[in-house]
C-alpha atoms as a PDB file:
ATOM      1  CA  UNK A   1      29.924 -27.027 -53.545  1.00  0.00           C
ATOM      2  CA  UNK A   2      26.571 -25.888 -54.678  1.00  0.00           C
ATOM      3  CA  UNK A   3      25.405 -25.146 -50.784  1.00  0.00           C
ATOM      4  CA  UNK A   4      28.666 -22.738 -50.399  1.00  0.00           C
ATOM      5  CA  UNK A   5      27.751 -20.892 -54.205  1.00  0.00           C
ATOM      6  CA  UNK A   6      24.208 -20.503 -53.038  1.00  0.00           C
ATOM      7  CA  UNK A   7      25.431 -19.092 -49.655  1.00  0.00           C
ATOM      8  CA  UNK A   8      27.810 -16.518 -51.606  1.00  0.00           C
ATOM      9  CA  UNK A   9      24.820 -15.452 -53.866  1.00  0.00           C
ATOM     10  CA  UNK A  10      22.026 -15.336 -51.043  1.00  0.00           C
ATOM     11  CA  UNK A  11      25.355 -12.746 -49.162  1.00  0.00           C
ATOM     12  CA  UNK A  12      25.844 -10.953 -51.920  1.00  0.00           C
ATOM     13  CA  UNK A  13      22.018 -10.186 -52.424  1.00  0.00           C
ATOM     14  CA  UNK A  14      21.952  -9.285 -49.029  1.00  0.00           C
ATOM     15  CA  UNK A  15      25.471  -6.668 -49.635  1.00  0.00           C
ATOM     16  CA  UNK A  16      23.587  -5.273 -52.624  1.00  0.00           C
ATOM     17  CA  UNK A  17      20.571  -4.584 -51.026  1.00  0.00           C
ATOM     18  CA  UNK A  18      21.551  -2.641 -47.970  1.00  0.00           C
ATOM     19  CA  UNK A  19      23.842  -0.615 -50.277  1.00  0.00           C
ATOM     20  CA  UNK A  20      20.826   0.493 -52.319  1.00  0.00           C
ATOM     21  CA  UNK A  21      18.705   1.237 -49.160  1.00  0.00           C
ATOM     22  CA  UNK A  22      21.503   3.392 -47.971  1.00  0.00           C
ATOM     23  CA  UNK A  23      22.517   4.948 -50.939  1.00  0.00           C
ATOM     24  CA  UNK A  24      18.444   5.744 -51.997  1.00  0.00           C
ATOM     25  CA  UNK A  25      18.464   7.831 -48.308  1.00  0.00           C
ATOM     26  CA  UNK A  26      21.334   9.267 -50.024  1.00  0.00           C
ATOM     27  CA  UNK A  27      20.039  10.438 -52.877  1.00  0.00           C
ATOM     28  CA  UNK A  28      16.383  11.332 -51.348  1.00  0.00           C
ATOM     29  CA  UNK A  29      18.098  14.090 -49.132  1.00  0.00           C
ATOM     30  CA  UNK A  30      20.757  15.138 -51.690  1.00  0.00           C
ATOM     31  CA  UNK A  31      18.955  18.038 -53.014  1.00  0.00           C
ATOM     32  CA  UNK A  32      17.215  19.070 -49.608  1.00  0.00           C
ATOM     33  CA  UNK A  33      18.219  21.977 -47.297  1.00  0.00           C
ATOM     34  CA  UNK A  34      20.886  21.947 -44.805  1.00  0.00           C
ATOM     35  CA  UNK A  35      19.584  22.054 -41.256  1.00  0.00           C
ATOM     36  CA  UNK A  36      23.173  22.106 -39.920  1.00  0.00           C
ATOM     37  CA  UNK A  37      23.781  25.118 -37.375  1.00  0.00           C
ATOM     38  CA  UNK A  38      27.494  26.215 -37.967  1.00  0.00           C
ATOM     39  CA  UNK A  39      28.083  26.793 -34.355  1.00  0.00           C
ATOM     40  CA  UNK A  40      29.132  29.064 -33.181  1.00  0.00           C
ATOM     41  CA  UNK A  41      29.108  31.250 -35.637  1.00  0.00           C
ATOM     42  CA  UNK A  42      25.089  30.633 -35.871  1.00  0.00           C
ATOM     43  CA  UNK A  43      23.911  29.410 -32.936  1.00  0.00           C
ATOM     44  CA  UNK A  44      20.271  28.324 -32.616  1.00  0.00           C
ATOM     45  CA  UNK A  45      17.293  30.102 -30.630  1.00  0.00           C
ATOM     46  CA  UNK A  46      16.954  27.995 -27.544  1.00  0.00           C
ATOM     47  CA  UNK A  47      13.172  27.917 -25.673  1.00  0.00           C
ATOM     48  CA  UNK A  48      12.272  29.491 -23.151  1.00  0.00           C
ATOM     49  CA  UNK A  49      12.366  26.201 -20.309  1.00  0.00           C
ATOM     50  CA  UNK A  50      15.859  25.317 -21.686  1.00  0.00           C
ATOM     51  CA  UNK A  51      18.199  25.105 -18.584  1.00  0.00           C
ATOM     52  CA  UNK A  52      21.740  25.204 -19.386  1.00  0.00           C
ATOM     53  CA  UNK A  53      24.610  26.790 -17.240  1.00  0.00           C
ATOM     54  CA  UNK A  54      24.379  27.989 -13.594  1.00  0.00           C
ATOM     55  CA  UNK A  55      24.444  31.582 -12.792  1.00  0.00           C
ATOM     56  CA  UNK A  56      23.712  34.154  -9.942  1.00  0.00           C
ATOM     57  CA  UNK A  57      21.687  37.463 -10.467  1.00  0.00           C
ATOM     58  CA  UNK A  58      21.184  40.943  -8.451  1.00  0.00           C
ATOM     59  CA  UNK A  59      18.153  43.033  -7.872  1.00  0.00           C
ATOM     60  CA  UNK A  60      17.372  44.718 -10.895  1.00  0.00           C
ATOM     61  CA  UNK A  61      15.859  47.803  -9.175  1.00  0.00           C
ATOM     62  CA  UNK A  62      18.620  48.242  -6.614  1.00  0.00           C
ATOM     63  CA  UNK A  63      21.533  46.142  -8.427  1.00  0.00           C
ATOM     64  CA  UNK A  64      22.362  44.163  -5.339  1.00  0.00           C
ATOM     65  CA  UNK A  65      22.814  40.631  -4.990  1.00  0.00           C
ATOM     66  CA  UNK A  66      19.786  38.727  -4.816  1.00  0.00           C
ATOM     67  CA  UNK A  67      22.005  35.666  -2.554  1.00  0.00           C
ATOM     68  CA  UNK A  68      21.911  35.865   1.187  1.00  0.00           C
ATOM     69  CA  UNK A  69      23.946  33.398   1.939  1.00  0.00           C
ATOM     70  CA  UNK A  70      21.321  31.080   3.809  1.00  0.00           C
ATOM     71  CA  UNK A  71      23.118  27.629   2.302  1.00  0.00           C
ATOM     72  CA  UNK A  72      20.056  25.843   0.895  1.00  0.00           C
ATOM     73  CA  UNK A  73      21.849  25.284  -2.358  1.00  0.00           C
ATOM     74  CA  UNK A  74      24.745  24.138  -0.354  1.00  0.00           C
ATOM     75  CA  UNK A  75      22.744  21.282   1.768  1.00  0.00           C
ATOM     76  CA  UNK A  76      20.691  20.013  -1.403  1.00  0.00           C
ATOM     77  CA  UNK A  77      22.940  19.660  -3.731  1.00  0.00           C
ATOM     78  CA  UNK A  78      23.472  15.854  -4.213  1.00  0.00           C
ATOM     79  CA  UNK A  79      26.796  15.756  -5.965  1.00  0.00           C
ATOM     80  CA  UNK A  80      27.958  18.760  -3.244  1.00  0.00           C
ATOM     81  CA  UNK A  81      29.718  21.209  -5.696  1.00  0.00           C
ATOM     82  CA  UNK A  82      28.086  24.198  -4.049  1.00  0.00           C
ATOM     83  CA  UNK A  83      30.283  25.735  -1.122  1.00  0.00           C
ATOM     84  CA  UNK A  84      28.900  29.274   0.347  1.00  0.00           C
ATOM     85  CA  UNK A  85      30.078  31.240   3.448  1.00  0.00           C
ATOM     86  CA  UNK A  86      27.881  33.676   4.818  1.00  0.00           C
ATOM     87  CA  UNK A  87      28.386  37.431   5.247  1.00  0.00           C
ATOM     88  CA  UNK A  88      26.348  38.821   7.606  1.00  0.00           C
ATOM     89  CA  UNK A  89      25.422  42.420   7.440  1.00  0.00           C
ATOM     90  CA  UNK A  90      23.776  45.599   9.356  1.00  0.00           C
ATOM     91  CA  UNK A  91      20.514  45.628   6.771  1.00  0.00           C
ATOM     92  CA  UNK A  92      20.587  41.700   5.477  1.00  0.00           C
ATOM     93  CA  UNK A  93      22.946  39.013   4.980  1.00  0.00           C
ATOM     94  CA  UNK A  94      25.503  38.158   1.810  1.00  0.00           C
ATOM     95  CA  UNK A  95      27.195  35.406   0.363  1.00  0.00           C
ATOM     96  CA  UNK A  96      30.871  35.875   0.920  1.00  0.00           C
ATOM     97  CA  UNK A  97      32.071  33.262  -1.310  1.00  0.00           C
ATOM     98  CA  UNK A  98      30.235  31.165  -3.554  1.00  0.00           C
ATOM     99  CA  UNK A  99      32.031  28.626  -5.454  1.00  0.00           C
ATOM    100  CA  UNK A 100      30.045  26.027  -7.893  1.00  0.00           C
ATOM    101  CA  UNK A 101      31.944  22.890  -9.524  1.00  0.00           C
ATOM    102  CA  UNK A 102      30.338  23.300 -12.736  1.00  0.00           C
ATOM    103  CA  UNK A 103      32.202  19.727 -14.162  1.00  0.00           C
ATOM    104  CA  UNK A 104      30.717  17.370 -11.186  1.00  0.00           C
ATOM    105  CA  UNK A 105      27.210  19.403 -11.260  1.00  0.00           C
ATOM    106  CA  UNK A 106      24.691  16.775 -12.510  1.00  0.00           C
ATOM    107  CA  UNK A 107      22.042  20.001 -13.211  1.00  0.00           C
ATOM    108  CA  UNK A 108      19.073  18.518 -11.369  1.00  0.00           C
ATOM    109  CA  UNK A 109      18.023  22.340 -10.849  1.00  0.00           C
ATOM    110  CA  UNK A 110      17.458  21.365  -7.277  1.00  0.00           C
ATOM    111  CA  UNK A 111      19.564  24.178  -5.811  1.00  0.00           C
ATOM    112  CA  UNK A 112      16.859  26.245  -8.107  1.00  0.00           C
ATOM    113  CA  UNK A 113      14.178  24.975  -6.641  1.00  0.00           C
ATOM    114  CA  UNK A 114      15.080  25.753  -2.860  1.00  0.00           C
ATOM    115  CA  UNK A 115      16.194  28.936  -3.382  1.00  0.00           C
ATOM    116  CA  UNK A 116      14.294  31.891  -1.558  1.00  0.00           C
ATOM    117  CA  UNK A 117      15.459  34.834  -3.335  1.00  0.00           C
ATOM    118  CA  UNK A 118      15.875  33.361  -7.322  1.00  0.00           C
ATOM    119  CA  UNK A 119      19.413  34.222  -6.735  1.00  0.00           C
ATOM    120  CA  UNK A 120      20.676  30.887  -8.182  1.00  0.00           C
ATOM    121  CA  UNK A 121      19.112  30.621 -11.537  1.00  0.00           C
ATOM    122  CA  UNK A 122      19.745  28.310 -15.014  1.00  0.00           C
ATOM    123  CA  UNK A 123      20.588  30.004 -18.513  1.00  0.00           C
ATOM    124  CA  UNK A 124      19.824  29.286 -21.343  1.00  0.00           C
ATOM    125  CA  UNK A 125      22.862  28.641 -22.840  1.00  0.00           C
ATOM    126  CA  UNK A 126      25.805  25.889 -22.647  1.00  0.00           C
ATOM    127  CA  UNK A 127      28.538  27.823 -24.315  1.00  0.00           C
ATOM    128  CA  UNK A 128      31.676  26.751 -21.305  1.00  0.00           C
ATOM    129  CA  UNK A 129      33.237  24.161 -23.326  1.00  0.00           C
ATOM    130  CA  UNK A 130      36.605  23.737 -22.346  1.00  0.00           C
ATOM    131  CA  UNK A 131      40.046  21.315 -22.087  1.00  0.00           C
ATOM    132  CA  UNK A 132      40.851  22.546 -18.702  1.00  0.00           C
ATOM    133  CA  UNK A 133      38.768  21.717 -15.765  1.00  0.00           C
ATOM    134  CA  UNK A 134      40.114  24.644 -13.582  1.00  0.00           C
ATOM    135  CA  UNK A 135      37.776  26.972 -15.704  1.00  0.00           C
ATOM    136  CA  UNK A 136      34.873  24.984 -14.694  1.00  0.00           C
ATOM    137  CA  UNK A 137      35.169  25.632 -10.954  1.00  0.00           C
ATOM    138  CA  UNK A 138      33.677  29.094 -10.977  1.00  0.00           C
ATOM    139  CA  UNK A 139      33.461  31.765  -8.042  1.00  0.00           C
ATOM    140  CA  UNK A 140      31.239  34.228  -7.171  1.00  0.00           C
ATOM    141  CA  UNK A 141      32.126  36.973  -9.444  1.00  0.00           C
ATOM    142  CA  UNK A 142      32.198  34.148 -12.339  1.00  0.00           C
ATOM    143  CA  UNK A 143      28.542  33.269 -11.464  1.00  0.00           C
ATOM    144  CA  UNK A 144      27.551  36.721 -12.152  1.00  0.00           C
ATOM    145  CA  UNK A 145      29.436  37.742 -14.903  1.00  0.00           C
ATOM    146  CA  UNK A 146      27.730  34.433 -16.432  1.00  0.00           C
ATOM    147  CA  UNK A 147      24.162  35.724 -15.474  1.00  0.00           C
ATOM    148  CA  UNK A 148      24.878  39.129 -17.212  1.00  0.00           C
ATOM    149  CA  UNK A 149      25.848  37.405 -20.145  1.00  0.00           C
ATOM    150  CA  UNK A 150      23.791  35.170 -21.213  1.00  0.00           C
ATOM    151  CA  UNK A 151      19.937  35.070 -21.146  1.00  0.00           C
ATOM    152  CA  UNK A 152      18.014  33.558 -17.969  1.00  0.00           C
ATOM    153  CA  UNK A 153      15.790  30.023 -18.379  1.00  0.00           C
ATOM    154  CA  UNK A 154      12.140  30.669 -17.749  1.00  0.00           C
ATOM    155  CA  UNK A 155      12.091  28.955 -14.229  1.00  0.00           C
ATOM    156  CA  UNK A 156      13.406  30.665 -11.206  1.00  0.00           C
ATOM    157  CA  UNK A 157      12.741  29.193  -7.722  1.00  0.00           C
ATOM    158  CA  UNK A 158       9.447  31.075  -6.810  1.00  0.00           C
ATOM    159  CA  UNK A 159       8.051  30.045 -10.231  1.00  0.00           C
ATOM    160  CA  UNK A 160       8.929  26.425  -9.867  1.00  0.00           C
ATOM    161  CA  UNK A 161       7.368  26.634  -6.455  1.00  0.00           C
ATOM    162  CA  UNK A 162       4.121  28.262  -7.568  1.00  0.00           C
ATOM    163  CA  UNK A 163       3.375  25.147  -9.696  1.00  0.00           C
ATOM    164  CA  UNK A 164       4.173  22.699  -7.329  1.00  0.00           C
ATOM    165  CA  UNK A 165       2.299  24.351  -4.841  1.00  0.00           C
ATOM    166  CA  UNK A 166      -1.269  22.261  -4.324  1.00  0.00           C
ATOM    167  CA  UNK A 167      -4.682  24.211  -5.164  1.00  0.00           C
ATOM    168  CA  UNK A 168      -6.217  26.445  -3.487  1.00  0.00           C
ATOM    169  CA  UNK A 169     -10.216  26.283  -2.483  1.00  0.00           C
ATOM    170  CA  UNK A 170     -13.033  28.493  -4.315  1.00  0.00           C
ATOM    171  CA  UNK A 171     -13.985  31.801  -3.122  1.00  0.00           C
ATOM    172  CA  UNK A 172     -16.548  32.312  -0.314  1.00  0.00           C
ATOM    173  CA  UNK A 173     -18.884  34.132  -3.558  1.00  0.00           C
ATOM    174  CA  UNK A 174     -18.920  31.086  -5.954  1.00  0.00           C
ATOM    175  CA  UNK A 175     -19.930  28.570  -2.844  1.00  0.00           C
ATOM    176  CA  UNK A 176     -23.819  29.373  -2.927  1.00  0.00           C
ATOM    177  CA  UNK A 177     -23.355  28.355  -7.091  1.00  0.00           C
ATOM    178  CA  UNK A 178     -21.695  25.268  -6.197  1.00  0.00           C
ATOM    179  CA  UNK A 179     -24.240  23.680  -4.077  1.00  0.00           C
ATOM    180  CA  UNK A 180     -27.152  24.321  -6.491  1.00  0.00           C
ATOM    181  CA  UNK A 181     -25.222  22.127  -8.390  1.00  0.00           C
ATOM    182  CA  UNK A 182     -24.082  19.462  -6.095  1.00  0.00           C
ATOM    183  CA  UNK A 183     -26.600  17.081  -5.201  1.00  0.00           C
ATOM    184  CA  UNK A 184     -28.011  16.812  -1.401  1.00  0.00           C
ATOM    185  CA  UNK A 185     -26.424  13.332  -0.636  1.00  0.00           C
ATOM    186  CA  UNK A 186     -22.876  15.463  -1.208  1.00  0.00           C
ATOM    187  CA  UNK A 187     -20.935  15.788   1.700  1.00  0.00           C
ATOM    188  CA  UNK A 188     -18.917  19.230   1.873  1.00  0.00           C
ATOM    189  CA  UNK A 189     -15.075  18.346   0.848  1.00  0.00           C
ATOM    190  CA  UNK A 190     -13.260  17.960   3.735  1.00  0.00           C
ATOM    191  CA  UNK A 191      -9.686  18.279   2.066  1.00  0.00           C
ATOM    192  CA  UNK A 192     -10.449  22.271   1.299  1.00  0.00           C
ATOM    193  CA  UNK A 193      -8.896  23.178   5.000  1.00  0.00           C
ATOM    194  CA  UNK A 194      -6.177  21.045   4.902  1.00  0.00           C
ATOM    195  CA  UNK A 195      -5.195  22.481   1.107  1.00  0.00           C
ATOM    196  CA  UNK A 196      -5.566  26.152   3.047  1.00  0.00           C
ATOM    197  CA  UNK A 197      -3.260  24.954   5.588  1.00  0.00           C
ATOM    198  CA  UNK A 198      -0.696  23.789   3.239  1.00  0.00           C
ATOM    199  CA  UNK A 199      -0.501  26.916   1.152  1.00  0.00           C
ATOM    200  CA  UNK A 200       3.120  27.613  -0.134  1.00  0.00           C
ATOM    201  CA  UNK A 201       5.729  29.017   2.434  1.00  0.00           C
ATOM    202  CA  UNK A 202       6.202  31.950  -0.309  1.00  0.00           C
ATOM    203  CA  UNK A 203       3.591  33.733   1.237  1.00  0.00           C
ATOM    204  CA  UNK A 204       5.219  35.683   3.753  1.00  0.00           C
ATOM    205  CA  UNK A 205       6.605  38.882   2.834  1.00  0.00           C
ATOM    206  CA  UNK A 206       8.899  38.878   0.075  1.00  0.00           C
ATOM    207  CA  UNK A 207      13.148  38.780   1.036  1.00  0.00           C
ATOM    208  CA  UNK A 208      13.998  39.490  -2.109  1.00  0.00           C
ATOM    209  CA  UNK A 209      13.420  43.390  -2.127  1.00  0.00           C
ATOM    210  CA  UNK A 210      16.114  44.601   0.674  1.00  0.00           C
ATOM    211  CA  UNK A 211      15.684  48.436   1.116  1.00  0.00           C
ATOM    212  CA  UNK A 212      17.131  50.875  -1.005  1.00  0.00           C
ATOM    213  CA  UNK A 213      19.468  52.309   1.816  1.00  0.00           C
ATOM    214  CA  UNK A 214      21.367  48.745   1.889  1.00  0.00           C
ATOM    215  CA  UNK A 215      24.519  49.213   0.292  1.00  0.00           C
ATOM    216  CA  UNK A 216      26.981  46.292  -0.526  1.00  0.00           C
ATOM    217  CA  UNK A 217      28.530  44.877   2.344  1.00  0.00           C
ATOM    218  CA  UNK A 218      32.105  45.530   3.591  1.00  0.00           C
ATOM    219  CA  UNK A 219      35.003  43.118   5.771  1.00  0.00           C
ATOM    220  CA  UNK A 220      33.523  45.728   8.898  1.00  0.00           C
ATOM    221  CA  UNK A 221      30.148  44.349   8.942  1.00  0.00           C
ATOM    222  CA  UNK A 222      31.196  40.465   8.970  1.00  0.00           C
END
C-alpha cells in the first residue's frame, strides 16, 4: 500500500512538472511578437537560390522561346514527367508540345541543369496548391504563363554549369611570378592541360540568341 501511494506521488510530481515547463514557454512568449505570415494575404520574401515551381521563359530581346526542343529535360528526368516533341523550323528548332507532371516531379533541378538555352528554369514561388491533380499536369502555354508570373530562382542552367565547371590555369603573364616563388625541386603541374582540355562545353557560340528575322514557327515548317 505504501509502494502504490509513493508511486502516485512520484507520477503526480512528474504531471506537475511538465505542466509548469510547458506552461512557463507559455508565458515567456506570451507578450512577444507574432512571426506568423498570414498567407496569402502576406506572403514572405523568398531568397534569391529558392527553387520552387517549374517554368519556361522566351528571349527577352526578341520575345521568342528560349526551348528548342532538343529533349535533354525529357531523357534526365528520373521520375519521367517531362514529354517534348520537337518542331523543327527554317531558322532553328521549337518545342511543339511540352507537357510537365508537376505532382510526380521530385524537383531535383536536373532538367535545369542540362538545359542549353535556360529555357527550363525554377521560380521562386510554390503558390499551385490544389485538390485536383489535373491542374498539376501543365502544358506548354501553362509553363510560360507561370514564368511571366512569378519571379525566376537565381540558377539557370549556364549558371549552374559555370560553377561546376573545374578551374581554369593562370595566365601566360603571372607564370614568370609564380616560379620565383616555387622552389627549384617543383615540378611544373601537369594537371593544367588536362583542366584546359576539360573546359565547359558552354564555350561554343551561344544558341540562345536566334536572329532577329526568326519569327515563331508555323504547322508549314514542321
Amino acid at each position: 500500500m505504501a509502494s502504490e501511494q509513493a508511486s502516485f506521488l512520484g507520477e503526480t510530481g512528474q504531471l506537475v512538472r511538465a505542466v509548469g515547463r510547458a506552461m512557463g514557454v507559455t508565458f515567456k512568449n506570451l507578450m512577444r511578437r507574432p512571426i506568423t505570415v498570414r498567407y496569402p494575404t502576406v506572403k514572405r520574401v523568398y531568397p534569391d537560390r529558392f527553387r520552387g515551381i517549374l517554368a519556361l521563359t522566351y528571349d527577352p530581346q526578341t520575345g521568342e522561346e528560349n526551348c528548342i526542343g532538343c529533349r535533354l529535360c525529357e531523357y534526365i528526368c528520373p521520375p519521367q514527367v517531362i514529354k517534348v516533341e520537337m518542331l523543327k523550323a527554317e531558322k532553328r528548332n521549337f518545342a511543339k508540345t511540352f507537357t510537365l507532371e508537376l505532382y510526380a516531379c521530385e524537383f531535383c533541378e536536373l532538367c535545369v541543369q542540362v538545359c542549353p538555352t535556360d529555357a527550363i528554369i525554377m521560380m521562386k514561388s510554390f503558390d499551385l496548391a490544389t485538390a485536383d491533380r489535373r491542374e498539376l499536369l501543365l502544358d506548354k502555354d501553362r509553363l510560360h504563363a507561370l514564368g511571366l508570373q512569378f519571379d525566376p530562382s537565381w540558377a539557370t542552367g549556364n549558371r549552374l554549369r559555370d560553377m561546376q565547371a573545374p578551374p581554369r590555369p593562370a595566365k601566360a603573364a603571372a607564370a614568370p611570378a609564380a616560379e620565383a616563388t616555387v622552389p627549384a625541386q617543383s615540378s611544373p603541374d601537369r594537371r593544367a592541360p588536362a583542366a584546359e582540355a576539360a573546359a565547359p562545353a558552354h564555350n561554343s557560340p551561344d544558341r540562345r540568341a536566334p536572329e532577329p528575322g526568326a519569327g515563331a514557327p508555323t504547322a508549314k515548317s514542321e
